[in-house]
Protein backbone atom coordinates (compact mmCIF):
# COMPACT_ATOMS: atom_id res chain seq x y z
CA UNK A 1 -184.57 -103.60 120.47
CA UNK A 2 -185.18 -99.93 119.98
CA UNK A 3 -183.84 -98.91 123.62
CA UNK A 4 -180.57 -96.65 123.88
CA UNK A 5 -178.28 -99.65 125.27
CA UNK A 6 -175.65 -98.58 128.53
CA UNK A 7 -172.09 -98.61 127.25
CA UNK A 8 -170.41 -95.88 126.98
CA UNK A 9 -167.59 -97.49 124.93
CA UNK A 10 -170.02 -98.57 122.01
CA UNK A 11 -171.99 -95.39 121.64
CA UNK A 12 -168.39 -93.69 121.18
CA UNK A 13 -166.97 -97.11 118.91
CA UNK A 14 -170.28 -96.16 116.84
CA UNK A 15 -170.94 -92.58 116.78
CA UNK A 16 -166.99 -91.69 116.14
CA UNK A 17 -165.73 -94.80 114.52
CA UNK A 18 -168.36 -96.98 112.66
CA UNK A 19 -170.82 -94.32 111.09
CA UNK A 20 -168.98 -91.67 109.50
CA UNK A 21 -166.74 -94.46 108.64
CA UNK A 22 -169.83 -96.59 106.99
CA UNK A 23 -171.21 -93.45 105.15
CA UNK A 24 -167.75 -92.36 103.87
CA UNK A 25 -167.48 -96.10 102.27
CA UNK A 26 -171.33 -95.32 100.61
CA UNK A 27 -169.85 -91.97 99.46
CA UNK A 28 -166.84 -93.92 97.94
CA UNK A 29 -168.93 -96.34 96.24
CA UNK A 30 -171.75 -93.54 95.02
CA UNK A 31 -168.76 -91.39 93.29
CA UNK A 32 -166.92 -94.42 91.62
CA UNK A 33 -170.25 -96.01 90.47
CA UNK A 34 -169.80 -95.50 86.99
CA UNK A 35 -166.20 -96.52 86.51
CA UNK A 36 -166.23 -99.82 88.32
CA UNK A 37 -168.97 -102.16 90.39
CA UNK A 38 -171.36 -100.09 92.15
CA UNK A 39 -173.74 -97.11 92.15
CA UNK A 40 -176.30 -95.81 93.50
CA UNK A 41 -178.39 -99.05 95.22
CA UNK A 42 -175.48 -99.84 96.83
CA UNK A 43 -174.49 -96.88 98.15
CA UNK A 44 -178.12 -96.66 99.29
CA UNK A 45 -178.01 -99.46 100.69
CA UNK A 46 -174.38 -99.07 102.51
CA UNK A 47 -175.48 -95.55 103.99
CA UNK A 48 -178.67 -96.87 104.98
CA UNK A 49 -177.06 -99.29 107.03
CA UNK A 50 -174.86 -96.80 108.90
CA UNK A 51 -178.23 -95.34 109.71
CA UNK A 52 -179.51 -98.27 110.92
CA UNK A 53 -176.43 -99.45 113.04
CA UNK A 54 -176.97 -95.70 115.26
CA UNK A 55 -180.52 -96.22 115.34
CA UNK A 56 -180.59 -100.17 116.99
CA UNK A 57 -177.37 -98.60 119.50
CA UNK A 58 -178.24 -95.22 120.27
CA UNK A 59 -181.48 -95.44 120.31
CA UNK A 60 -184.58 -94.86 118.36
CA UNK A 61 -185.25 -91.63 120.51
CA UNK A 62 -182.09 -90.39 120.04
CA UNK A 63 -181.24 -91.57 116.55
CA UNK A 64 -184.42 -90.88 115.07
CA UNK A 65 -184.97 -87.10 115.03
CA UNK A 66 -182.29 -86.33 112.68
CA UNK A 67 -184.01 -88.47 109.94
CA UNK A 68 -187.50 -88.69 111.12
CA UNK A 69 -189.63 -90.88 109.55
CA UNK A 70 -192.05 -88.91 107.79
CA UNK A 71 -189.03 -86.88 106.46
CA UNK A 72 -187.50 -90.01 104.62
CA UNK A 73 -190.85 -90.83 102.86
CA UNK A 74 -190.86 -87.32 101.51
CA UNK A 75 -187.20 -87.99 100.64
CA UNK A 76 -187.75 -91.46 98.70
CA UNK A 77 -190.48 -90.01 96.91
CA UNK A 78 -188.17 -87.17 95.54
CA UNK A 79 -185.56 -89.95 94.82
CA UNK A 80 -188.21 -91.41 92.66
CA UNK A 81 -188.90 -88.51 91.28
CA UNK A 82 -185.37 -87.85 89.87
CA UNK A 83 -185.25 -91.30 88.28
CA UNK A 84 -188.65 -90.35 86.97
CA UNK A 85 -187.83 -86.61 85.49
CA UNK A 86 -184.65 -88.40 84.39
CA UNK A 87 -186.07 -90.89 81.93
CA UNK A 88 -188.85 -88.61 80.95
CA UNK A 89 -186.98 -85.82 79.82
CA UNK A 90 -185.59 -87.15 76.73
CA UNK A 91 -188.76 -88.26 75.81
CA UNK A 92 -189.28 -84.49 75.36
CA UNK A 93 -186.61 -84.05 72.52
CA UNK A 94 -188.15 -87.12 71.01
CA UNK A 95 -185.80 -89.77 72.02
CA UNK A 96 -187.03 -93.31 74.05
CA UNK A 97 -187.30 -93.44 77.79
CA UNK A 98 -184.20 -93.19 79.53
CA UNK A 99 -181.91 -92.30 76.47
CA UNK A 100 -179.49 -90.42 77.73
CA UNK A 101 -177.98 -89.00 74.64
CA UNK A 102 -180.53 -86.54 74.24
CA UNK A 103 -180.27 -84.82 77.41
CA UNK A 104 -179.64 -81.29 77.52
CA UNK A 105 -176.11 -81.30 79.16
CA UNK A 106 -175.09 -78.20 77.41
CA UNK A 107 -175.77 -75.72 80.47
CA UNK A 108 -173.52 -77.96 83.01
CA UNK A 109 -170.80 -78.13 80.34
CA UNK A 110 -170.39 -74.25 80.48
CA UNK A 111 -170.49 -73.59 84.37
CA UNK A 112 -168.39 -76.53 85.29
CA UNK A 113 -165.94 -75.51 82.42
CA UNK A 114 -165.67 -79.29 82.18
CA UNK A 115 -166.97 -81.49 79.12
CA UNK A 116 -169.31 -84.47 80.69
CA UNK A 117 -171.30 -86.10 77.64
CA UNK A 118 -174.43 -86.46 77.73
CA UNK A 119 -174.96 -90.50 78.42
CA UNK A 120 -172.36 -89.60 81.55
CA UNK A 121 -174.61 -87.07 83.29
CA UNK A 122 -177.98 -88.91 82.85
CA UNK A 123 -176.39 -91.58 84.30
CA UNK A 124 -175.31 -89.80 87.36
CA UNK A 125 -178.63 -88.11 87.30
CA UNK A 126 -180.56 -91.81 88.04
CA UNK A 127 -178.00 -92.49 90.57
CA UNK A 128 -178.56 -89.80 92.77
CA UNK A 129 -182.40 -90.74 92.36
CA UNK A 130 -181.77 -94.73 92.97
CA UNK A 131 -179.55 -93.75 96.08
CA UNK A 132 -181.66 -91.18 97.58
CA UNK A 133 -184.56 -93.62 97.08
CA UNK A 134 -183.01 -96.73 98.43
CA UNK A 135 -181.41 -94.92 101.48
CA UNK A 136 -184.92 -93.66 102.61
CA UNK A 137 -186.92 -96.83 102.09
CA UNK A 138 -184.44 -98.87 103.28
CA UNK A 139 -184.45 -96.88 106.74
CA UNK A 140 -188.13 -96.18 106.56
CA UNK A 141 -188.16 -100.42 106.87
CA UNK A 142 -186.79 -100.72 110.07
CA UNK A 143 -188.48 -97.85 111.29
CA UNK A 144 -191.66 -99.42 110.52
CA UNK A 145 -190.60 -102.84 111.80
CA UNK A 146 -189.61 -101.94 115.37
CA UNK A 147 -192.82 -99.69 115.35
CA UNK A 148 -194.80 -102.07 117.50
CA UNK A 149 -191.53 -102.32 119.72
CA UNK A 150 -191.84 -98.72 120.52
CA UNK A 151 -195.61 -98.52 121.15
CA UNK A 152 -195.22 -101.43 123.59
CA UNK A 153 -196.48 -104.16 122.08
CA UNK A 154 -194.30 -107.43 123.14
CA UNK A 155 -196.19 -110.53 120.88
């Protein structure tokens, strides 16, 4: 289950093909999240299966050192973190959890030279937390269920 498998034609259908393929789909969905159906779970959850798909093919060895394991937990927790900081700061300027008409969007309106309101860039601030969060915990989930496949264990 975790073993690189032998053929040559689906490590290239899969490396070349099917992942950046998958993960350009997840980037499609992240971007158009908040005009139309989708977001950042599903994105998550779309790029975390491209992940997934090169880990059970190529390999766990050989798949698994670009995202190691004890990288993605440090990455889900900072995902968390963002939805976290997100909802907290307007509680700052004395507005509810998660109320995104108090952020301070001021600072991005001036460098980007391009008017985002406030309500817009909190939500896009939670997405990139709920993506960044599913995508690691989602792939930290089958790295933790074929554990016992790589240490040997066969029950």
């Amino acid at each position: 289950m975790t073993d690189r498998h032998d053929s040559v034609i689906l490590h290239f259908v899969v490396r070349v093909f099917m992942v950046p393929f998958i993960v350009m789909f997840g980037a499609y969905v992240f971007i158009h999240g908040e005009l139309s159906p989708g977001g950042g779970f599903q994105a998550g959850a779309i790029v975390a299966s491209a992940f997934v798909l090169a880990r059970l093919t190529l390999g766990t060895e050989h798949a698994s050192p670009r995202f190691p394991t004890r990288y993605l937990i440090w990455l889900a927790s900072f995902g968390v973190g963002i939805y976290v900081i997100a909802g907290m700061v307007p509680m700052f300027y004395g507005a509810n959890y998660l109320d995104y008409n108090s952020l301070p969007t001021a600072w991005f309106n001036d460098i980007a030279e391009h008017h985002r309101t406030a309500r817009a860039m909190g939500i896009f601030i939670v997405e990139v937390g709920v993506f960044i969060g599913v995508f690691s915990v989602l792939v930290i989930m089958y790295d933790y269920l074929t554990l016992r496949f790589r240490e040997g264990e066969d029950d």
